[in-house]
N, C-alpha and C. Protein backbone atom coordinates (compact mmCIF):
# COMPACT_ATOMS: atom_id res chain seq x y z
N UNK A 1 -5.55 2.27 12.31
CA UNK A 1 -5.71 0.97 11.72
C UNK A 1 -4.58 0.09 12.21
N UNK A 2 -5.10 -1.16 12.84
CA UNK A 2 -3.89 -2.21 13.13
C UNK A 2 -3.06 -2.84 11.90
N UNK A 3 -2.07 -3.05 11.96
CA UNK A 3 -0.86 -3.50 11.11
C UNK A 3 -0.73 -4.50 11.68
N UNK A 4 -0.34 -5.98 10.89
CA UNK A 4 0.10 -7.13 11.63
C UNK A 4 0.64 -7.72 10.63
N UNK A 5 2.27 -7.78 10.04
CA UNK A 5 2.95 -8.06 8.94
C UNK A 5 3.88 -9.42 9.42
N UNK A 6 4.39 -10.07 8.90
CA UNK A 6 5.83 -11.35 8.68
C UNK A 6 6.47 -11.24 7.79
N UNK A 7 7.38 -11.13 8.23
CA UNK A 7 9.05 -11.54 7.01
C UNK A 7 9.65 -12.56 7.69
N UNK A 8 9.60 -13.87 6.89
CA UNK A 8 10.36 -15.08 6.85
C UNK A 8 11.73 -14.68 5.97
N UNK A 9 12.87 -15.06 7.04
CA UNK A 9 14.46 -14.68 6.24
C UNK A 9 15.21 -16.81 6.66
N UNK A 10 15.59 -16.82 5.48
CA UNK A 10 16.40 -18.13 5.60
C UNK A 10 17.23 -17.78 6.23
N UNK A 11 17.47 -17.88 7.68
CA UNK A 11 19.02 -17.85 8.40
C UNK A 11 18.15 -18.07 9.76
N UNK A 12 19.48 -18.23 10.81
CA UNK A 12 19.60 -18.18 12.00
C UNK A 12 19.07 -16.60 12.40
N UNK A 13 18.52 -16.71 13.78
CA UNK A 13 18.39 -15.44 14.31
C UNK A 13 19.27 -14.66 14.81
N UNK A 14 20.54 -14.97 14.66
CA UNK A 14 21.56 -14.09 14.85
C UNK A 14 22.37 -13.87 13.69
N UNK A 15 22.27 -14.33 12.75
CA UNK A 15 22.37 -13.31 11.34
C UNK A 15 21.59 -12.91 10.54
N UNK A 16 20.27 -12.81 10.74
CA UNK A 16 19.18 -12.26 10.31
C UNK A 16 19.43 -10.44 11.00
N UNK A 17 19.58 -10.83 12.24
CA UNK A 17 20.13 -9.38 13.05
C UNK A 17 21.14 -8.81 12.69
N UNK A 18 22.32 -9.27 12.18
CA UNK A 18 23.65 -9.42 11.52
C UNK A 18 23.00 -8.30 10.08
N UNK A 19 22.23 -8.82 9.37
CA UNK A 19 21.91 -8.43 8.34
C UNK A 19 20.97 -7.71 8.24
N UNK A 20 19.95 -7.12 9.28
CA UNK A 20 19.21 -5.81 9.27
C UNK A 20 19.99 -4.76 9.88
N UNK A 21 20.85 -5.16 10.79
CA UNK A 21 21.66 -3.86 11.36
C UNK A 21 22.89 -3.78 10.14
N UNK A 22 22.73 -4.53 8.60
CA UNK A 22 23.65 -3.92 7.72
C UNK A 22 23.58 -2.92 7.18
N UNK A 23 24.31 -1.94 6.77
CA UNK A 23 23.53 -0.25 6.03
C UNK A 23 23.39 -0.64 4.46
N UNK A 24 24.36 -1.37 3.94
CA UNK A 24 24.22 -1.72 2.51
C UNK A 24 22.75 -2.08 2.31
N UNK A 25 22.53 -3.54 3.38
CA UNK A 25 21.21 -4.39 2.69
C UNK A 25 19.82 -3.01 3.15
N UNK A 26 19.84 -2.72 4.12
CA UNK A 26 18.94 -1.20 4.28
C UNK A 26 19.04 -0.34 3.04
N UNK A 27 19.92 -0.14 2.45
CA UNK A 27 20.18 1.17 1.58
C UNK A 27 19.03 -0.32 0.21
N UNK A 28 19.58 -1.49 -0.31
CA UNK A 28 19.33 -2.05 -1.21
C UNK A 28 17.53 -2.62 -1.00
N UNK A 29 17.66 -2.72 0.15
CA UNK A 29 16.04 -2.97 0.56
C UNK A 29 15.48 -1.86 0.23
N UNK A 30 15.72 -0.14 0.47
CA UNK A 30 14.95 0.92 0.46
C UNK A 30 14.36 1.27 -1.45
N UNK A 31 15.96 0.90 -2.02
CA UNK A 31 15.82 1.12 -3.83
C UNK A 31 14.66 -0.24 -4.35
N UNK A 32 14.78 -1.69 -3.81
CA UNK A 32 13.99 -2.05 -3.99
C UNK A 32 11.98 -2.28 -3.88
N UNK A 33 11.66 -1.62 -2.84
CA UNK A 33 10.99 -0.87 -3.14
C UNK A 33 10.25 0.57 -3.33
N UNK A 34 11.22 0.84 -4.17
CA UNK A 34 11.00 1.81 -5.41
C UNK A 34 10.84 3.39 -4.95
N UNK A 35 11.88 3.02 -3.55
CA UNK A 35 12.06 4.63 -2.81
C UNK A 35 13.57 4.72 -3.28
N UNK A 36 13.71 5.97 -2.95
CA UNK A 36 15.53 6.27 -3.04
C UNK A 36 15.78 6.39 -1.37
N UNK A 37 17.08 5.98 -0.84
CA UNK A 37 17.56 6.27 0.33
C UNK A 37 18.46 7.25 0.43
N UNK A 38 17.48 8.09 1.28
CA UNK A 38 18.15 9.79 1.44
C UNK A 38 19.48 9.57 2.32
N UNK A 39 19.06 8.75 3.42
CA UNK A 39 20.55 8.64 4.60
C UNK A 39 20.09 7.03 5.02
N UNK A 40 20.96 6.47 5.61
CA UNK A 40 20.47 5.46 6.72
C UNK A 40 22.00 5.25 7.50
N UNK A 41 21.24 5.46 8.78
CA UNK A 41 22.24 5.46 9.82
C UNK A 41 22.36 4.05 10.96
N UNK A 42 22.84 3.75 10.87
CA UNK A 42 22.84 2.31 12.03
C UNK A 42 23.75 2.71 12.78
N UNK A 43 23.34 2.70 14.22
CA UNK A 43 24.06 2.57 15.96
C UNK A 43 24.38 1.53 16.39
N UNK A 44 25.38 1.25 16.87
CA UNK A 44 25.40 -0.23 17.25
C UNK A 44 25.54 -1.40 15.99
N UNK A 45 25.87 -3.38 16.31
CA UNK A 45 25.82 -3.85 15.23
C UNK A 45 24.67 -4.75 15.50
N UNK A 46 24.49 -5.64 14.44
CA UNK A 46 23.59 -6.95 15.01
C UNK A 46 24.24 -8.05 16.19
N UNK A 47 25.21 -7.75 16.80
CA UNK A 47 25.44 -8.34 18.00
C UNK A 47 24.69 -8.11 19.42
N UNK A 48 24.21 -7.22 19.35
CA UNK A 48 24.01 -6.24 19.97
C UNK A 48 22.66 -5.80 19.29
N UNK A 49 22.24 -4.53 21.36
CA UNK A 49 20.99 -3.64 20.78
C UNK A 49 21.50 -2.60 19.44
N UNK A 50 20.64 -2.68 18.59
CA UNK A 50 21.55 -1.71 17.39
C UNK A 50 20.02 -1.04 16.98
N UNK A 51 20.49 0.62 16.38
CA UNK A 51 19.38 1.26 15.83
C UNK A 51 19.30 1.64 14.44
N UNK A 52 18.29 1.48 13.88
CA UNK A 52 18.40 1.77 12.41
C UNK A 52 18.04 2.74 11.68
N UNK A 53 17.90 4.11 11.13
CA UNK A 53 17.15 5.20 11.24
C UNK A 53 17.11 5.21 9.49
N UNK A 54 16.53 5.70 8.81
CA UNK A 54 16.13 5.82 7.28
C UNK A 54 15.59 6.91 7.25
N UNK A 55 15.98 7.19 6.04
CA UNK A 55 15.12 8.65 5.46
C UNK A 55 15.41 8.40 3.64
N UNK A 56 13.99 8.20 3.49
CA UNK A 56 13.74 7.66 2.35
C UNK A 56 12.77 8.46 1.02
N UNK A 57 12.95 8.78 -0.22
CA UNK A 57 11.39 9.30 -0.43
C UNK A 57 10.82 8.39 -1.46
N UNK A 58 9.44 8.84 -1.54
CA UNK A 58 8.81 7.81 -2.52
C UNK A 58 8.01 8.09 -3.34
N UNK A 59 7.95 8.11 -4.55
CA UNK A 59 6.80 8.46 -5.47
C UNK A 59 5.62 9.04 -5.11
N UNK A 60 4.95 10.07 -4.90
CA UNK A 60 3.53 9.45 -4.59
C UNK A 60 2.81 9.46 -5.43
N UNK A 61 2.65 8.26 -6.85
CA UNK A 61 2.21 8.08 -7.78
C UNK A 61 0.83 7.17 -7.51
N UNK A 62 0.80 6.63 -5.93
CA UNK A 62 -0.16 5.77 -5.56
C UNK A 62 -0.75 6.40 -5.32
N UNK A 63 -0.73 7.58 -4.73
CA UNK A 63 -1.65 8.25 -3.95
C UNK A 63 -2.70 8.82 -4.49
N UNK A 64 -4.62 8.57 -4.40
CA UNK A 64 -4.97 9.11 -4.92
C UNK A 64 -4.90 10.11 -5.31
N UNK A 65 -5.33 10.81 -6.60
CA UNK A 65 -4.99 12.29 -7.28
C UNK A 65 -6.03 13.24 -6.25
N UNK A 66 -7.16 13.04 -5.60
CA UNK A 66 -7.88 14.05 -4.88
C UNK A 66 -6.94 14.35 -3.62
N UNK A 67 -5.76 13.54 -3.06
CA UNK A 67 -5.18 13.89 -1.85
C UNK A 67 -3.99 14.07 -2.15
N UNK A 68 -3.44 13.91 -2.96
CA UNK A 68 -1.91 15.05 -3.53
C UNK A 68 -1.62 16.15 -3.74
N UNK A 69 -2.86 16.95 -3.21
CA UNK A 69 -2.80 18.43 -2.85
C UNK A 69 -2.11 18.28 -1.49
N UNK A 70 -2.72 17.24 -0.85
CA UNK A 70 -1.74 17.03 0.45
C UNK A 70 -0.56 16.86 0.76
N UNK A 71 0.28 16.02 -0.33
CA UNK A 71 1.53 15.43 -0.10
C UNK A 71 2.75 16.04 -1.27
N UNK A 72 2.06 16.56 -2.52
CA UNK A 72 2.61 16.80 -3.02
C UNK A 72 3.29 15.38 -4.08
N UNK A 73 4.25 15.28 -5.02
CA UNK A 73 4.70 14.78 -6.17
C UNK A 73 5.27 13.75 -5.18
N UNK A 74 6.59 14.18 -3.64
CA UNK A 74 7.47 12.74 -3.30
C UNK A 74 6.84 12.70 -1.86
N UNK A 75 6.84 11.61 -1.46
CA UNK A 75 6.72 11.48 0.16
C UNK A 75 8.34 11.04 0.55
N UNK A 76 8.62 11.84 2.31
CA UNK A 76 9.40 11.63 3.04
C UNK A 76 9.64 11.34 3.70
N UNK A 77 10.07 10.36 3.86
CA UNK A 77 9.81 8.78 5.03
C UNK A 77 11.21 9.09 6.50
N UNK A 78 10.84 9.14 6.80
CA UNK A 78 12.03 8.96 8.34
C UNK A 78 11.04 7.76 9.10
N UNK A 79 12.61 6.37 9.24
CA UNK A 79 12.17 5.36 10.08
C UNK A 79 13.27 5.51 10.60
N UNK A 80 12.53 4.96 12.01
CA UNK A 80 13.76 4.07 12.89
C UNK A 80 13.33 3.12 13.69
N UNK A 81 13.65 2.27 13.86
CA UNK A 81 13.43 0.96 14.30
C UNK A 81 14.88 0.38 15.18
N UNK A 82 14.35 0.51 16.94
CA UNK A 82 15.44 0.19 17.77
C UNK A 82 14.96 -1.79 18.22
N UNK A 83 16.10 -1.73 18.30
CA UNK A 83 16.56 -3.72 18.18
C UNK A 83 17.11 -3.79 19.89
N UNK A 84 16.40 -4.38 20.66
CA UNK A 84 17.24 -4.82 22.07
C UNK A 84 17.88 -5.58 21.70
N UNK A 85 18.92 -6.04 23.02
CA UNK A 85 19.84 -7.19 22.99
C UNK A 85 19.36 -8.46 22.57
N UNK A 86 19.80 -9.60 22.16
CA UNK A 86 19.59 -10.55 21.86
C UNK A 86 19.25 -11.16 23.09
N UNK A 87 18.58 -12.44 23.08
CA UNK A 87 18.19 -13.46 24.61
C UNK A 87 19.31 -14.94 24.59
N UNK A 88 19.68 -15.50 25.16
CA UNK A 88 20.57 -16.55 24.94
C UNK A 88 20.28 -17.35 23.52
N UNK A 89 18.84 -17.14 22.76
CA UNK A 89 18.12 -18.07 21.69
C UNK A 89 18.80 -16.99 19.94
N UNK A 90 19.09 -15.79 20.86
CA UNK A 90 19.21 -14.63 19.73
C UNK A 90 17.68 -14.09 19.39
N UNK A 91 17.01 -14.42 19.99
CA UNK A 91 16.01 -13.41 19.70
C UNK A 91 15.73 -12.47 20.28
N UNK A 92 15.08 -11.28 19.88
CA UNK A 92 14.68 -9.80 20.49
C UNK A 92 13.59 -9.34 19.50
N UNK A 93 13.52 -8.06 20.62
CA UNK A 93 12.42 -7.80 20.37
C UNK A 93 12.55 -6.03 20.22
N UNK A 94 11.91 -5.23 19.61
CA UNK A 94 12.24 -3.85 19.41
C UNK A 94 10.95 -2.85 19.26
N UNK A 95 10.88 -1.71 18.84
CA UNK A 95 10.26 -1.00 18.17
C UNK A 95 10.50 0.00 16.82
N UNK A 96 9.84 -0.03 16.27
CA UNK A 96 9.50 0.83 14.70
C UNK A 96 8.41 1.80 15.23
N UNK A 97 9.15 3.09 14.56
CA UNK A 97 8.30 4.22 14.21
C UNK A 97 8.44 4.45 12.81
N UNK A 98 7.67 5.44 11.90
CA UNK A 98 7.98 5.38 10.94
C UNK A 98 6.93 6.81 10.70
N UNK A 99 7.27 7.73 10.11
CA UNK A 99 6.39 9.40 9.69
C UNK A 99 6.76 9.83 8.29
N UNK A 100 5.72 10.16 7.66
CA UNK A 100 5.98 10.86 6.73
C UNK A 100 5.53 12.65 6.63
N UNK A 101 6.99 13.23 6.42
CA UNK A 101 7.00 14.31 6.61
C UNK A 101 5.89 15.22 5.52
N UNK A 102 5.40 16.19 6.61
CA UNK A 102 4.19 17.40 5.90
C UNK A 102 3.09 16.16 5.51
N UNK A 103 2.82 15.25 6.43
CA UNK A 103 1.33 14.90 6.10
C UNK A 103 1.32 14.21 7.42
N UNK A 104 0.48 14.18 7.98
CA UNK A 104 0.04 13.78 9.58
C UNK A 104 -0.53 12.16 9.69
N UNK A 105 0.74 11.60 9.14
CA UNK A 105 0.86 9.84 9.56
C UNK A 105 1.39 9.38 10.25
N UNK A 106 1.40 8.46 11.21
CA UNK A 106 2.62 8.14 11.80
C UNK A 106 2.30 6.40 11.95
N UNK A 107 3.05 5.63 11.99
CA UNK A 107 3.33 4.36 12.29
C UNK A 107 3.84 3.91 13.83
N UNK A 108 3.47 3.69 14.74
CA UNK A 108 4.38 3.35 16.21
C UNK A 108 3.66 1.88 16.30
N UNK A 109 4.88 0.98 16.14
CA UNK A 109 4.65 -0.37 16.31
C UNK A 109 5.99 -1.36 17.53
N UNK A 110 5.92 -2.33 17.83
CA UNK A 110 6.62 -3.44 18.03
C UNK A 110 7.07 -4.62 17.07
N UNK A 111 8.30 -4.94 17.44
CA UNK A 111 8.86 -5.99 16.37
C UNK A 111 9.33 -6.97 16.95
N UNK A 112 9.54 -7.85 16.25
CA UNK A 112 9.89 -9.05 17.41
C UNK A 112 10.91 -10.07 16.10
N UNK A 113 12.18 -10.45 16.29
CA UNK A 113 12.73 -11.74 15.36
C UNK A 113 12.85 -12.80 16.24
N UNK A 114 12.42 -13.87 15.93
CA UNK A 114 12.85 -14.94 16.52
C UNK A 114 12.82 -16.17 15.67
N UNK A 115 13.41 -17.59 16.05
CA UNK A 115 13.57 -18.43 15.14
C UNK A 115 12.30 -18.87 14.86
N UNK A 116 12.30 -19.65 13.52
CA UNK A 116 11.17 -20.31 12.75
C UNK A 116 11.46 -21.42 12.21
N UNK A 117 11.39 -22.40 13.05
CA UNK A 117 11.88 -24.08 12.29
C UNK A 117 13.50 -23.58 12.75
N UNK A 118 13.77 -24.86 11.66
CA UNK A 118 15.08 -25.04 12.11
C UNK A 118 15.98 -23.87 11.29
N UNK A 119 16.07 -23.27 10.17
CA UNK A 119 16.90 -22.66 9.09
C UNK A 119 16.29 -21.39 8.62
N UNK A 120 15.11 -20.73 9.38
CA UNK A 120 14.82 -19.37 9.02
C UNK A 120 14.22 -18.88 10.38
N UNK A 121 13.91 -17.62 10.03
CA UNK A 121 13.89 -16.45 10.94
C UNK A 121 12.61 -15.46 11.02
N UNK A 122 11.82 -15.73 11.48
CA UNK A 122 10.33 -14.69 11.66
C UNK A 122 10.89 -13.08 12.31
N UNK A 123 10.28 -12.15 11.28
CA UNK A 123 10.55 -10.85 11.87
C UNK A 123 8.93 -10.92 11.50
N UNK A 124 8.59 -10.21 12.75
CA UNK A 124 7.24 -9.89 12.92
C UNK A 124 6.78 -8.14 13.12
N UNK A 125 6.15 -7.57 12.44
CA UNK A 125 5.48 -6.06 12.97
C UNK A 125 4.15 -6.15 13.20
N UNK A 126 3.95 -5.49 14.57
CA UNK A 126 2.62 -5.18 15.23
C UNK A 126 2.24 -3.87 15.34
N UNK A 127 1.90 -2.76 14.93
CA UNK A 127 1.49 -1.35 15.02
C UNK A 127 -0.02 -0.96 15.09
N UNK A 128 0.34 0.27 15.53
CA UNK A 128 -0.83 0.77 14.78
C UNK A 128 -0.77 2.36 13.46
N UNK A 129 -0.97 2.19 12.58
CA UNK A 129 -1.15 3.28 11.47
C UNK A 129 -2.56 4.35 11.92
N UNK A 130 -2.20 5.58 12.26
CA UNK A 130 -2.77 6.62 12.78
C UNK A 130 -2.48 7.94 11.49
N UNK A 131 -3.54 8.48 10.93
CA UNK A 131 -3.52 9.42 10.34
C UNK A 131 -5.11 10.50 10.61
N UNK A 132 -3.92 11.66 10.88
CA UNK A 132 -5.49 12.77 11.63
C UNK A 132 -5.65 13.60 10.32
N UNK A 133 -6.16 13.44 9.08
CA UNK A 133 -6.44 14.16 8.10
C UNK A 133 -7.96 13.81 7.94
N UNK A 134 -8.75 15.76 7.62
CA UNK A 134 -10.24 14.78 7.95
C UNK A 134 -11.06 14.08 6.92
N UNK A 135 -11.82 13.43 6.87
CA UNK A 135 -12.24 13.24 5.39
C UNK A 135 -11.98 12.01 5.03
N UNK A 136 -10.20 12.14 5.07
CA UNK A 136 -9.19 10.96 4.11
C UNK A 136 -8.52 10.05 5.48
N UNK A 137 -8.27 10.43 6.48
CA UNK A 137 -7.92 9.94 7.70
C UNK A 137 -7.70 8.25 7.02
N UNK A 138 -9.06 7.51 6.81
CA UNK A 138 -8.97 5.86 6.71
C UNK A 138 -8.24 5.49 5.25
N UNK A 139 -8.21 6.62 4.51
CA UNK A 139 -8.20 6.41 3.13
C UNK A 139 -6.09 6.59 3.72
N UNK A 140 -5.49 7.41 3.85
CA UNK A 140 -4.45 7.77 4.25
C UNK A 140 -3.65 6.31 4.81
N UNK A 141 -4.19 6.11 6.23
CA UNK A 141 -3.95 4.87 6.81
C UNK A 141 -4.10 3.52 5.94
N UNK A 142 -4.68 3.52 5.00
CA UNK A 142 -5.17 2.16 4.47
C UNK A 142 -3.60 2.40 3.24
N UNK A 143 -3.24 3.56 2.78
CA UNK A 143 -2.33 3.94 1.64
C UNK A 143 -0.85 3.78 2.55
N UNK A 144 -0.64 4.05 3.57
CA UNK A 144 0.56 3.43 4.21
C UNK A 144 0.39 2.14 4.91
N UNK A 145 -0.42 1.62 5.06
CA UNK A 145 0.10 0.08 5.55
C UNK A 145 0.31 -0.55 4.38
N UNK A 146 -0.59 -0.41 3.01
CA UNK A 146 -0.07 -0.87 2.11
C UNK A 146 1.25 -0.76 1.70
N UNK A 147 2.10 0.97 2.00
CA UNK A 147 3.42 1.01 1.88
C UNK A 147 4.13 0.15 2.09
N UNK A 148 3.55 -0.24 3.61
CA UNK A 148 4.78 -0.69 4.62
C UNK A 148 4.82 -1.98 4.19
N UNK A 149 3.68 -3.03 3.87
CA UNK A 149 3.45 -4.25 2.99
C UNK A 149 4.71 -4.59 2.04
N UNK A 150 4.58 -3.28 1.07
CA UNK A 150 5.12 -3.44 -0.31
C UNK A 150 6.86 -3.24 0.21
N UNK A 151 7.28 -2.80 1.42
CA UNK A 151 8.35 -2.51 1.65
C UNK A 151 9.02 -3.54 2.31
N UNK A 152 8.22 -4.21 2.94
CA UNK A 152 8.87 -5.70 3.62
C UNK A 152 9.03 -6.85 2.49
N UNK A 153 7.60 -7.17 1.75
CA UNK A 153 8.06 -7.72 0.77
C UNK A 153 8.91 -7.87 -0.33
N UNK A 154 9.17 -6.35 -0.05
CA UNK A 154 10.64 -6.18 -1.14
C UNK A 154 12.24 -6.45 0.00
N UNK A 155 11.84 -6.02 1.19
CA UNK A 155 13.02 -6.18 1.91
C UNK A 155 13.28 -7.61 1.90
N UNK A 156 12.07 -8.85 2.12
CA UNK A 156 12.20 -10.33 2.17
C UNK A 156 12.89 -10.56 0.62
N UNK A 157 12.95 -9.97 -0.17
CA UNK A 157 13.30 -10.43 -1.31
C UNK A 157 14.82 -10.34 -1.25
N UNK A 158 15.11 -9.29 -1.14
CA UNK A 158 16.38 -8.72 -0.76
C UNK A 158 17.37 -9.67 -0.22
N UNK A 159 17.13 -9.73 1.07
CA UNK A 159 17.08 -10.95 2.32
C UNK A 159 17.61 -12.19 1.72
N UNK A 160 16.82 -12.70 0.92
CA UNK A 160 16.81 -14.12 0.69
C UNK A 160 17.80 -14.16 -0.80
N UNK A 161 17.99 -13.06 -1.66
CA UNK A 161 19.04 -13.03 -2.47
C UNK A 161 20.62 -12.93 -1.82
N UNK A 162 20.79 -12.01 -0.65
CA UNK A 162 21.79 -11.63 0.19
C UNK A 162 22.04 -12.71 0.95
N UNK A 163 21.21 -13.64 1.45
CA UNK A 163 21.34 -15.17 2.35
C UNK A 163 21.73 -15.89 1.72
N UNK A 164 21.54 -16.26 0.46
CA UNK A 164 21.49 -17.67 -0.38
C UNK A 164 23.30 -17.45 -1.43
């Protein structure tokens, strides 16, 4: 299933980058929606190509009750999402993966920040959500893009409390 998400952040595109390659606002983005953050590791800073890696778990209270024989009570999220260099404008462009462990999902997308008007910042995700379970396969895929939804919109929230 294709994924095609936006997060509008009030800032420049070079502290929008500043502030996803932060580990705090990662760790506070992950509690806000309503995972705990197991680790998060950042390489590099937002000056720079920088990498972001997460390992997160999450309820699986969404998950229908016929496919939680599958996943069990928590899901275990490992992301990482690598950031190239900036362009003279500060924008770049990267990729996100994103798996949840003992169930056969995976997320492999492109990302892109660049400016939006004069005083905010478009982070964009393009993927595709792939799950080989038989039966539930669309049902699976349709239950993590919604994740990933509920996880940006909580990260934009984040964002715009941490900006302002």
């Amino acid at each position: 299933m294709h994924l095609s998400e936006m997060m509008l952040l009030p800032t420049d595109p070079r502290s929008a980058a500043c502030l996803l390659a932060d580990p705090e606002h990662v760790r506070e983005a992950i509690r806000a929606a309503g995972a705990t953050d197991d680790a998060v590791e950042v390489a590099g800073d937002g000056s720079g190509a920088f990498t972001v890696t997460s390992r997160r778990t999450l309820p699986a209270d969404q998950v229908p009750a016929h496919l939680r024989g599958f996943v069990g009570g928590h899901l275990k999220v490992l992301q990482t999402t690598t950031w190239d260099a900036p362009d003279d404008d500060g924008a770049r462009a990267g990729t996100v993966v994103a798996e949840v462990a003992g169930v056969p999902v995976r997320l492999d997308g492109r990302t892109t920040l660049v400016a939006h008007g004069p005083a905010a910042t478009a982070v964009r995700y393009e993927g595709e959500v792939r799950a080989s379970v038989p039966l539930f396969g669309a049902v699976v895929e349709e239950l993590t893009a919604a994740a990933v939804r509920g996880a940006l919109a909580a990260e934009a929230q984040v964002a715009a409390r941490r900006l302002t």
